[in-house]
C-alpha atoms as a PDB file:
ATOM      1  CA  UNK A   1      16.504  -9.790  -0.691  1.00  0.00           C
ATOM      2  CA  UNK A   2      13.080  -9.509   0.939  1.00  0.00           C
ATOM      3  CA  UNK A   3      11.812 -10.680   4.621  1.00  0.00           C
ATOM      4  CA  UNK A   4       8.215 -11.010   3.604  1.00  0.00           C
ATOM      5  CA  UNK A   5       7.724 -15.017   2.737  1.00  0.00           C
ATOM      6  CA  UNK A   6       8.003 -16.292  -0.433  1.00  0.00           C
ATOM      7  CA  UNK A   7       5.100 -19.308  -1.925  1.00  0.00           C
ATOM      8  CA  UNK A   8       5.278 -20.651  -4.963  1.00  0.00           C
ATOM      9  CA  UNK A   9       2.019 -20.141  -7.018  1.00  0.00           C
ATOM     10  CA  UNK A  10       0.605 -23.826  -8.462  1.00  0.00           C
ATOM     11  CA  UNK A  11      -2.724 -22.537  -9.499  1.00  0.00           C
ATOM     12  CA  UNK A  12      -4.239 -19.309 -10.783  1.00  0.00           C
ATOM     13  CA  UNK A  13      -8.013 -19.626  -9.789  1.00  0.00           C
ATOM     14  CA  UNK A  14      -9.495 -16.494 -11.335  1.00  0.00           C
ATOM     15  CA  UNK A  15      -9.502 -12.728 -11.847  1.00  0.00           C
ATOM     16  CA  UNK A  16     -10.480  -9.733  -9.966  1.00  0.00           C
ATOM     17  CA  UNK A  17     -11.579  -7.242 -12.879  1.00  0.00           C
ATOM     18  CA  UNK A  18     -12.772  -4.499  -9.817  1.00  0.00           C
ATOM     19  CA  UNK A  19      -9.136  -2.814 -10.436  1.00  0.00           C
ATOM     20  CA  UNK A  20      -7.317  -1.782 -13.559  1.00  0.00           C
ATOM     21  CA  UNK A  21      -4.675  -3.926 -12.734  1.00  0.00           C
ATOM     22  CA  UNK A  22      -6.298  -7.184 -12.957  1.00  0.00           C
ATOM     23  CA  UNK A  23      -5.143  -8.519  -9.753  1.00  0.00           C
ATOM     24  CA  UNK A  24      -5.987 -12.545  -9.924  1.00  0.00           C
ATOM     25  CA  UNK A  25      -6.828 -14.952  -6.779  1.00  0.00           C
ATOM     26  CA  UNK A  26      -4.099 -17.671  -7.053  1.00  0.00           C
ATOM     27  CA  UNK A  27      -3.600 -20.570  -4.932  1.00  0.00           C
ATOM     28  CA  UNK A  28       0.088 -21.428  -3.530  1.00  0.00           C
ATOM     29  CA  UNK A  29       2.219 -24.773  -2.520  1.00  0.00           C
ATOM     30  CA  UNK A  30       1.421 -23.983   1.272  1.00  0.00           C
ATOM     31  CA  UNK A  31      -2.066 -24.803   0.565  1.00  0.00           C
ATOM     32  CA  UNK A  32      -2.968 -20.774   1.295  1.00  0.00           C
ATOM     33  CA  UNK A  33      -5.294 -18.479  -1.069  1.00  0.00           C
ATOM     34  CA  UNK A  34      -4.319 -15.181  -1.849  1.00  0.00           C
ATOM     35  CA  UNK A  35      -4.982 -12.135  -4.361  1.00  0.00           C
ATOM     36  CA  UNK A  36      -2.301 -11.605  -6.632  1.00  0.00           C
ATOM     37  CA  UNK A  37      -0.767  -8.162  -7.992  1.00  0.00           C
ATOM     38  CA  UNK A  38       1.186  -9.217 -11.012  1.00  0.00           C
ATOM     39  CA  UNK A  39       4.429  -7.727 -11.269  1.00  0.00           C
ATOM     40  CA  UNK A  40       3.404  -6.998 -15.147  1.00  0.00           C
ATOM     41  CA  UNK A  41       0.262  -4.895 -14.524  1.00  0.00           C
ATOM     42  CA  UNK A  42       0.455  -1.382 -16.613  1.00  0.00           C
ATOM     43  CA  UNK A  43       0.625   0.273 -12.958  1.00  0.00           C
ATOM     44  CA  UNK A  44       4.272  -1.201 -12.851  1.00  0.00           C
ATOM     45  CA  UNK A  45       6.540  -2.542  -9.948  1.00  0.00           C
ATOM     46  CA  UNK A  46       6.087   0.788  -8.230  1.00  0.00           C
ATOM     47  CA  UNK A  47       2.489  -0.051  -6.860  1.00  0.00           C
ATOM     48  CA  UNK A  48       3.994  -3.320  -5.408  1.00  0.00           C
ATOM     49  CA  UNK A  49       6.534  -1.352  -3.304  1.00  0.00           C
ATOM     50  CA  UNK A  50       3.348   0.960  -1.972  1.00  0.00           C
ATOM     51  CA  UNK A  51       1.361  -2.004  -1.286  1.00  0.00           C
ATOM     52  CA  UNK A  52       4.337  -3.311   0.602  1.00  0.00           C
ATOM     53  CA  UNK A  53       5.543  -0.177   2.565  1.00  0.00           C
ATOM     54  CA  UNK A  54       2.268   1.102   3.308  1.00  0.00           C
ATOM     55  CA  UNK A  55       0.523  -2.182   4.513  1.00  0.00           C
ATOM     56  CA  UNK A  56       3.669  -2.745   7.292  1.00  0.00           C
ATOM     57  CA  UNK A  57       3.218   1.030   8.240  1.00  0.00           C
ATOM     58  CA  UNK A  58      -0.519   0.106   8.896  1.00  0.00           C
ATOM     59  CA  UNK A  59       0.238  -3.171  10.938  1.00  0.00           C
ATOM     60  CA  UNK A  60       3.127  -0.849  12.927  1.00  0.00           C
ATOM     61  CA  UNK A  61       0.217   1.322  13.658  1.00  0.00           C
ATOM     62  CA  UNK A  62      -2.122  -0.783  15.225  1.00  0.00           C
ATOM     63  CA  UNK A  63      -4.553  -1.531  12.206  1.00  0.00           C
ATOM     64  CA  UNK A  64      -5.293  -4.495  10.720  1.00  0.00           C
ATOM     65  CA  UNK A  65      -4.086  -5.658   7.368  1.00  0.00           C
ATOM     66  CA  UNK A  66      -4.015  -8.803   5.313  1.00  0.00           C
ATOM     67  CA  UNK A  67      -0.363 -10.775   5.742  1.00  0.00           C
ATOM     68  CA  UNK A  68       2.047 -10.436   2.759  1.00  0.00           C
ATOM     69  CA  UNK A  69       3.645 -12.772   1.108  1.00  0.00           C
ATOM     70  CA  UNK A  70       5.982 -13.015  -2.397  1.00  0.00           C
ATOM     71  CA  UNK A  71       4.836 -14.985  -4.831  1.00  0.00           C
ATOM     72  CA  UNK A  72       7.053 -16.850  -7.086  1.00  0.00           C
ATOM     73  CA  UNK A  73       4.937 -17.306 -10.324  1.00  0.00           C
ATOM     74  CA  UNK A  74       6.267 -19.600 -13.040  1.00  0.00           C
ATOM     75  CA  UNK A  75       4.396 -18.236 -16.013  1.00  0.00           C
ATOM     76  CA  UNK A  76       3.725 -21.713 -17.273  1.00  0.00           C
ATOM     77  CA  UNK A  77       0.939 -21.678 -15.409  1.00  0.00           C
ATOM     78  CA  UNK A  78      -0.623 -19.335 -18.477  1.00  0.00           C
ATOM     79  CA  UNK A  79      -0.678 -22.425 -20.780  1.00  0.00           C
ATOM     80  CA  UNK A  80      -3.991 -23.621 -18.861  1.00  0.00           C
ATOM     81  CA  UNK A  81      -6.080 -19.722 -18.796  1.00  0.00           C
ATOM     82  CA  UNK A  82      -8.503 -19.764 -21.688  1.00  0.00           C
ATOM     83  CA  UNK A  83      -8.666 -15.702 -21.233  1.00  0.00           C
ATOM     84  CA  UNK A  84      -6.134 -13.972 -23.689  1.00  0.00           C
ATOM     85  CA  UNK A  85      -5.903 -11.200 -21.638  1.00  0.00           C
ATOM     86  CA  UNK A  86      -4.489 -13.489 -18.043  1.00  0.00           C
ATOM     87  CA  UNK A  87      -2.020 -15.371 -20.432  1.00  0.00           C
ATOM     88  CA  UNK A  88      -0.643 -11.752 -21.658  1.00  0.00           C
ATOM     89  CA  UNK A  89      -0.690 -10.833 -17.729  1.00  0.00           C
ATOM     90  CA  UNK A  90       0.777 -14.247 -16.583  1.00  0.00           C
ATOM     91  CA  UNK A  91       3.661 -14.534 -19.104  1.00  0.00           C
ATOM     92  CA  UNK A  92       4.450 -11.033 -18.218  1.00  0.00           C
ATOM     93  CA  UNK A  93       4.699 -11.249 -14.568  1.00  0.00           C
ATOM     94  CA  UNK A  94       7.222 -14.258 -13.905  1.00  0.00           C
ATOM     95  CA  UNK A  95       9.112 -14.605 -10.919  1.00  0.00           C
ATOM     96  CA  UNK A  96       8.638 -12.540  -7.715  1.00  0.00           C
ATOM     97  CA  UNK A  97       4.748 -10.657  -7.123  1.00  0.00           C
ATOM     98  CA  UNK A  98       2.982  -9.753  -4.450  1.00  0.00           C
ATOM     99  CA  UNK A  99       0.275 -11.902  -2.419  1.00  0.00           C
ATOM    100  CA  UNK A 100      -2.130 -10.459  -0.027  1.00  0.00           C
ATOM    101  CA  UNK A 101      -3.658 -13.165   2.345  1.00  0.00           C
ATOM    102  CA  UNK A 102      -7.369 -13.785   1.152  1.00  0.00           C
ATOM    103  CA  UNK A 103     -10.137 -13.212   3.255  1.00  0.00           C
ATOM    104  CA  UNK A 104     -12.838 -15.419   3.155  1.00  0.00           C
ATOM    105  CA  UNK A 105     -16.214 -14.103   3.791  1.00  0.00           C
ATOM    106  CA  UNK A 106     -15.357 -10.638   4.190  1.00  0.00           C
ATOM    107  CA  UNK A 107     -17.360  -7.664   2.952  1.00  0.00           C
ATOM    108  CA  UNK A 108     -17.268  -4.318   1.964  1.00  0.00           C
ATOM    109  CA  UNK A 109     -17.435  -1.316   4.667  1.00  0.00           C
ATOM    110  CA  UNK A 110     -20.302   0.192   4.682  1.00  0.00           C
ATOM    111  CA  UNK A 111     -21.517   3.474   6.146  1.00  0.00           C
ATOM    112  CA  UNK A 112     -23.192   1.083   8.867  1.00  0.00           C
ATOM    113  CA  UNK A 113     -20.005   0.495  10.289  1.00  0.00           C
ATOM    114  CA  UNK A 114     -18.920   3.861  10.741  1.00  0.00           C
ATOM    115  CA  UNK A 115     -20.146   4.578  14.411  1.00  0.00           C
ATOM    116  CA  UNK A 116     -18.551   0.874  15.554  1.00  0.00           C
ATOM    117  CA  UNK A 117     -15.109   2.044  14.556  1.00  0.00           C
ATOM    118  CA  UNK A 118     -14.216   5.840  15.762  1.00  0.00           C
ATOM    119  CA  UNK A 119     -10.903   4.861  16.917  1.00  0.00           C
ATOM    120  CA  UNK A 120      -9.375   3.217  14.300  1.00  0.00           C
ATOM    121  CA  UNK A 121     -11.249   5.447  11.790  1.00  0.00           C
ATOM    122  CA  UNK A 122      -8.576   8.035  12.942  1.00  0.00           C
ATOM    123  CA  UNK A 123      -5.232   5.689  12.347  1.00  0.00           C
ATOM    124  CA  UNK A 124      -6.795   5.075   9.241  1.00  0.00           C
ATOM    125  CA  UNK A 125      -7.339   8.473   8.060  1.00  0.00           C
ATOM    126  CA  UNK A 126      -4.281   9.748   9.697  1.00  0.00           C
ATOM    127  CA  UNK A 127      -1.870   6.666   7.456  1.00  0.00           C
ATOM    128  CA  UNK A 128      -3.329   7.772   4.381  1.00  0.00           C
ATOM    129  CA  UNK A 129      -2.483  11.384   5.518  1.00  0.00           C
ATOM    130  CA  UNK A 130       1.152  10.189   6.458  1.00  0.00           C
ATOM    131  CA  UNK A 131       1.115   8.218   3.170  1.00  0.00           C
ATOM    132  CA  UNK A 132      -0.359  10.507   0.524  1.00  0.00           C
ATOM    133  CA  UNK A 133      -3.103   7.536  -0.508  1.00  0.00           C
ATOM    134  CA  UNK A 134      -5.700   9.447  -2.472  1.00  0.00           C
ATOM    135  CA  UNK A 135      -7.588   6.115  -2.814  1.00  0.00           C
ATOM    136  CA  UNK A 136      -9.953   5.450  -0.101  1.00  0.00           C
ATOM    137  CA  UNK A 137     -13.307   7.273  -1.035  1.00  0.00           C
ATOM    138  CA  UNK A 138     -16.770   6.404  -0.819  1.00  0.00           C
ATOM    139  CA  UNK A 139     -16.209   5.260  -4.510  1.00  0.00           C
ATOM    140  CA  UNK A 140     -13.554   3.117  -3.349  1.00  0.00           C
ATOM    141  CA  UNK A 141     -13.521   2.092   0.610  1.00  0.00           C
ATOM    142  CA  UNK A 142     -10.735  -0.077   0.007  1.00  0.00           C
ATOM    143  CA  UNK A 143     -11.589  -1.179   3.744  1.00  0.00           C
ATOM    144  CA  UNK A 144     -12.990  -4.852   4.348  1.00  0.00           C
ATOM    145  CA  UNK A 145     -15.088  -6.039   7.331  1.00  0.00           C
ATOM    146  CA  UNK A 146     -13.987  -9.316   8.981  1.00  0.00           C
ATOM    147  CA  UNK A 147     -15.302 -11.426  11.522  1.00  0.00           C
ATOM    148  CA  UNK A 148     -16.682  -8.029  12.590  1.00  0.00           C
ATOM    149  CA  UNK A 149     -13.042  -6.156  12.654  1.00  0.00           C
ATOM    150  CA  UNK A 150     -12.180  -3.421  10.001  1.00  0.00           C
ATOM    151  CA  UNK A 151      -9.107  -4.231   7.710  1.00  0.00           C
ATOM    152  CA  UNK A 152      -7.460  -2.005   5.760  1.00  0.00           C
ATOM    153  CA  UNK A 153      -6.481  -2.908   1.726  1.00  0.00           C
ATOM    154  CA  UNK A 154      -4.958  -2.041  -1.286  1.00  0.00           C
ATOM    155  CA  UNK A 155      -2.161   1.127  -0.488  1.00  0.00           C
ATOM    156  CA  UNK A 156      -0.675   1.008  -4.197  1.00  0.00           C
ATOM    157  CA  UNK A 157      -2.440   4.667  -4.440  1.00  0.00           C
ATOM    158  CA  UNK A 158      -0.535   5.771  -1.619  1.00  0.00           C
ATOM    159  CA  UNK A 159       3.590   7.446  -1.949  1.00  0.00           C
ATOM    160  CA  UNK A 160       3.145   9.415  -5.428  1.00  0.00           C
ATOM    161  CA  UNK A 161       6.750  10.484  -4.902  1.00  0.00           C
ATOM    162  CA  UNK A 162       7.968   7.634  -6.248  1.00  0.00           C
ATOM    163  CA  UNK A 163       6.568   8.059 -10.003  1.00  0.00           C
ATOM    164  CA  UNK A 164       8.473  11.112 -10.446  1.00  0.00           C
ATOM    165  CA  UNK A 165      11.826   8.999  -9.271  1.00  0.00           C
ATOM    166  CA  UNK A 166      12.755   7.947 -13.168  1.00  0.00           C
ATOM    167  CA  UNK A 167      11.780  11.451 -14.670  1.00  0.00           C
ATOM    168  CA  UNK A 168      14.884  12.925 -12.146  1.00  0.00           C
ATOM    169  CA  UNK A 169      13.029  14.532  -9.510  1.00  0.00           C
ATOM    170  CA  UNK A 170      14.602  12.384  -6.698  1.00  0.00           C
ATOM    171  CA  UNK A 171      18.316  13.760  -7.617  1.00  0.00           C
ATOM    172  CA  UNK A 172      16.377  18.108  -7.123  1.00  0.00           C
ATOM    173  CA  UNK A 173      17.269  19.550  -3.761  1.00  0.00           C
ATOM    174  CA  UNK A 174      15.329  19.261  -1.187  1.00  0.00           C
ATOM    175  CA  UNK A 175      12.723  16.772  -2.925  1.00  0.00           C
ATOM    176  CA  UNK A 176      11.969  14.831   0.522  1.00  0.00           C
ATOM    177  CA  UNK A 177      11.002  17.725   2.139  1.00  0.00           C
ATOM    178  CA  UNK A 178       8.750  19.234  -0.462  1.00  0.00           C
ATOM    179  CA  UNK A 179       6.792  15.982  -0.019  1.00  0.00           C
ATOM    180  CA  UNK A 180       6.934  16.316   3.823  1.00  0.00           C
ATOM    181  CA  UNK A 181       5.326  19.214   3.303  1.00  0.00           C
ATOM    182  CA  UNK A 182       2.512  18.849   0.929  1.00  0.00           C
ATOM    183  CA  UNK A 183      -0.344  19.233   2.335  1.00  0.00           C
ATOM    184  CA  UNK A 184      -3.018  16.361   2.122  1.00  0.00           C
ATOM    185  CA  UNK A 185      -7.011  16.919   1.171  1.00  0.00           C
ATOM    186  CA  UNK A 186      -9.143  14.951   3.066  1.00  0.00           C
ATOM    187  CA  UNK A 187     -12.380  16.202   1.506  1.00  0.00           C
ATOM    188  CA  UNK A 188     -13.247  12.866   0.084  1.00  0.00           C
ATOM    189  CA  UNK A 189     -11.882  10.221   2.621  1.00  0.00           C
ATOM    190  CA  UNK A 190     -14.603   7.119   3.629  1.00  0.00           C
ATOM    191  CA  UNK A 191     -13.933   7.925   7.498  1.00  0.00           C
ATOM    192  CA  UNK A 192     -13.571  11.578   7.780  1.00  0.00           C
ATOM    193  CA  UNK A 193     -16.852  12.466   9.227  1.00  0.00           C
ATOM    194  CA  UNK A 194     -15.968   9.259  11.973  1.00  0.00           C
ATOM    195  CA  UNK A 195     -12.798  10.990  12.965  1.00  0.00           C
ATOM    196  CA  UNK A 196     -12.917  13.665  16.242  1.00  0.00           C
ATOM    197  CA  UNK A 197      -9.781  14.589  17.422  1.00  0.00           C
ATOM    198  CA  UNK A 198      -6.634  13.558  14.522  1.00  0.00           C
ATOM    199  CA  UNK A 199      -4.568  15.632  16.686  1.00  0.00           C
ATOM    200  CA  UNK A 200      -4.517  13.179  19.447  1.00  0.00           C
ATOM    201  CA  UNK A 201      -3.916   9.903  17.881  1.00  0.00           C
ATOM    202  CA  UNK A 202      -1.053  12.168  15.657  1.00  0.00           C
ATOM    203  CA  UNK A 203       0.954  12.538  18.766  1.00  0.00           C
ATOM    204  CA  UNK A 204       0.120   8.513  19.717  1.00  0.00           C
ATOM    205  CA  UNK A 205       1.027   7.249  16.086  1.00  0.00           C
ATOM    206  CA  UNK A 206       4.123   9.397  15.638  1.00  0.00           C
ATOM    207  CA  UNK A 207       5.467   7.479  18.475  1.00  0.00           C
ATOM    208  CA  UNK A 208       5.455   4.248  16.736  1.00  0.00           C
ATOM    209  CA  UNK A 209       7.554   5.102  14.067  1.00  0.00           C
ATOM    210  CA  UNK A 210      10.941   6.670  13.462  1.00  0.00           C
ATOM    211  CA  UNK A 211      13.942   6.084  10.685  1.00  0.00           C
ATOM    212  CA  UNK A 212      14.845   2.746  11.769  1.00  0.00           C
ATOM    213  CA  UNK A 213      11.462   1.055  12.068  1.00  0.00           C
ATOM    214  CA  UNK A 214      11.001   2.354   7.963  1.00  0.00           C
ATOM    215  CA  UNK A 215      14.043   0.748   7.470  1.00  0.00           C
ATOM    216  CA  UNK A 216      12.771  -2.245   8.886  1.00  0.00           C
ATOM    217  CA  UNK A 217       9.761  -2.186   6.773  1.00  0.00           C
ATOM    218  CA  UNK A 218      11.879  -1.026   3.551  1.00  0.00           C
ATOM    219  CA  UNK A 219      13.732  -4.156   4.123  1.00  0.00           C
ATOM    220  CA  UNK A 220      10.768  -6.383   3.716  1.00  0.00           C
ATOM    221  CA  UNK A 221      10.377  -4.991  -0.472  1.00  0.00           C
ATOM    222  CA  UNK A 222      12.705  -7.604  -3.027  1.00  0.00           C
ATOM    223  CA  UNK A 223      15.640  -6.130  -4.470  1.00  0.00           C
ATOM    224  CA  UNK A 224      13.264  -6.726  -7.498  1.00  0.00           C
ATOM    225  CA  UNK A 225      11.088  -4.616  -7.098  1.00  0.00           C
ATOM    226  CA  UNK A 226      13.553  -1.371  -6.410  1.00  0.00           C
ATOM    227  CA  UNK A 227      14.471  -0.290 -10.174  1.00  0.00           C
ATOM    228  CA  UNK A 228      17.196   2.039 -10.349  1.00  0.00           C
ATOM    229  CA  UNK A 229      16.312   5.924 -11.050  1.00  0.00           C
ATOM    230  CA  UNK A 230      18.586   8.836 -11.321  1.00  0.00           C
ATOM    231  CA  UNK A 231      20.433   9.575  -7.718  1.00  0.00           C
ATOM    232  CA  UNK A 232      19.740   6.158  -6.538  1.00  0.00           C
ATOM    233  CA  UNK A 233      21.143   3.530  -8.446  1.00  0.00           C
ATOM    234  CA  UNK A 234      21.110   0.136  -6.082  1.00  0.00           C
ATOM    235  CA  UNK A 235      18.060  -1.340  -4.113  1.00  0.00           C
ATOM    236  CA  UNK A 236      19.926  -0.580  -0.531  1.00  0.00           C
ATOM    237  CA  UNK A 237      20.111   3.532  -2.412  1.00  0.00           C
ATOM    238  CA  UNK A 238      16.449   2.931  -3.584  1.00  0.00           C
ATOM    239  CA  UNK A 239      15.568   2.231  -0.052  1.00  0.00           C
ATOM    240  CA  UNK A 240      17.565   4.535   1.738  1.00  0.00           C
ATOM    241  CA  UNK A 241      15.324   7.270  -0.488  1.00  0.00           C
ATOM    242  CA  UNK A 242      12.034   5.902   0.898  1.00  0.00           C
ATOM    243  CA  UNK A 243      13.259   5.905   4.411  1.00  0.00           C
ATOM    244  CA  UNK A 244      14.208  10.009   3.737  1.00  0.00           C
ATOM    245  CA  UNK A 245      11.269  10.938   2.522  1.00  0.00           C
ATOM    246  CA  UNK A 246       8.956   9.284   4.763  1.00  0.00           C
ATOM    247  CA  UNK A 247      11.291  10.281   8.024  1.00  0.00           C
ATOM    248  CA  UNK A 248      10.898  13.630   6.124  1.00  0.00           C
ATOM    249  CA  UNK A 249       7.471  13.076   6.463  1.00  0.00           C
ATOM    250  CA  UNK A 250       7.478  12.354   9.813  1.00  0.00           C
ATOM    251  CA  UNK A 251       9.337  14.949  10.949  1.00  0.00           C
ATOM    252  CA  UNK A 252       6.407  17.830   9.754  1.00  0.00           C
ATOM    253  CA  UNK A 253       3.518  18.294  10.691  1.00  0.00           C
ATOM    254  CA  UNK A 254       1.873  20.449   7.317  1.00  0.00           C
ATOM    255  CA  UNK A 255       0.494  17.332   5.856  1.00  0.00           C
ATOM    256  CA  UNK A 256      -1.992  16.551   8.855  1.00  0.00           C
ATOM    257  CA  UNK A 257      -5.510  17.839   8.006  1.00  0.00           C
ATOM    258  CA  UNK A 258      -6.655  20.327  10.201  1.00  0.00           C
ATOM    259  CA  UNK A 259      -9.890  21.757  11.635  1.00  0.00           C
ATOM    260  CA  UNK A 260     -11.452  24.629   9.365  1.00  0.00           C
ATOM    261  CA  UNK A 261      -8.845  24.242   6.413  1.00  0.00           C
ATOM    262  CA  UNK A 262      -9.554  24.102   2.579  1.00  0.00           C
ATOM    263  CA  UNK A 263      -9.502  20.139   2.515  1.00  0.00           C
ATOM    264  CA  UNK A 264      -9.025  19.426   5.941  1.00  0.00           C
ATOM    265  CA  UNK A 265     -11.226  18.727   8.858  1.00  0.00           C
ATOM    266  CA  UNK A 266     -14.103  20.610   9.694  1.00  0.00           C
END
């Protein structure tokens, strides 16, 4: 089950070696170009499901994102890479992965951008708030400019909750509310010195979601991707879990940086 569309891959084209996770940029049977994160990358299926979850939270919030797509990958296609290292990747990642729409032409943010962008600079720092992405520093944007509009990338940082899931920490009490309210450090986010007043676009963006649109975007992540863990045995239970915690989430407020706090805004 998944509502995202699924392409078949007929070409891998070449790697991205910016990431630990190799990503690749493949080409697919509806003639589109995307980048590739290969179901059997060390980071595991769990980055695929943040990738997933938190790029629909970002479109639901008004920010640009690349579309997603699942790509069906038939690792036969390893038998033409010269590269050791792809085959291994390739051969390990058959069947359903995760494409995000290539760009062409786009760049890198830059601090040059920063003034041209003050309101989304707060949806984007307040997602990765909401989210728990510790991934978007001046080491590592992870924000693209596009025929002159920001877009927002690569989320797989983003719901740490989730890694704990096998070890047994979704079946403690009360686990979706001790992530609701863990606070989040902004100290080193790309936008925070862009942002002015979080508070305001909190109330706007809080508006825009609620239980039933994370289901919706839960729905969207293959049954493949949802691996059983203790307390939540089935992809429909494995979903349900996201949609508590991050309705959990929603429903505090002692994640949002604030003004004059350790790690929050200043």
């Amino acid at each position: 089950m998944s509502g995202l569309e699924r392409v078949r891959v007929t070409r891998y084209v070449t790697p991205l070696r910016e990431g630990g996770s190799l990503p690749g940029v493949v080409e697919g049977e509806d003639l589109g170009t995307y980048v590739c994160k290969f179901r059997g990358a060390g980071q595991g299926l769990r980055v695929l499901v943040a990738e997933v979850v938190v790029g629909e939270i970002a479109r639901r919030i008004g920010l640009r994102t690349p579309r997603l797509v699942v790509l069906d990958l038939d690792p036969a296609i390893a038998r033409y890479e010269a590269d050791e290292e792809v085959q291994d990747l390739l051969n390990a990642s058959a069947g359903d992965n995760l494409g995000i729409d290539f760009l062409p032409g786009a760049f890198g943010w830059t601090d040059e951008q920063r003034a041209a962008v003050p309101a989304e600079a707060a949806r984007v720092l307040w997602l990765d708030a909401f989210c728990a992405n510790v991934d978007r520093s001046w080491r590592n944007p992870n924000l693209l400019v596009w025929h002159g509009e920001l877009w927002v990338i690569d989320h797989g940082a983003s719901l740490y909750f989730h890694h704990g899931w096998p070890g047994g920490s979704l079946a403690r009490e009360g686990a979706a509310q001790r992530f609701a309210e863990q606070p989040w450090d902004d100290s080193d986010h790309v936008l925070r010195e862009a942002v002015d007043d979080l508070g305001a676009v909190d109330a706007e963006l809080r508006d825009l979601l609620d239980p039933a649109v994370l289901a919706e975007v839960l729905a969207l992540v293959p049954d493949a991707w949802l691996e059983p863990v203790p307390g939540a045995e089935s992809p429909e239970q494995v979903r349900a879990a996201y949609v508590a915690f991050l309705a959990a989430r929603l429903g505090s407020r002692a994640w949002l940086p604030q003004p004059g706090a350790p790690g929050g805004r200043r």
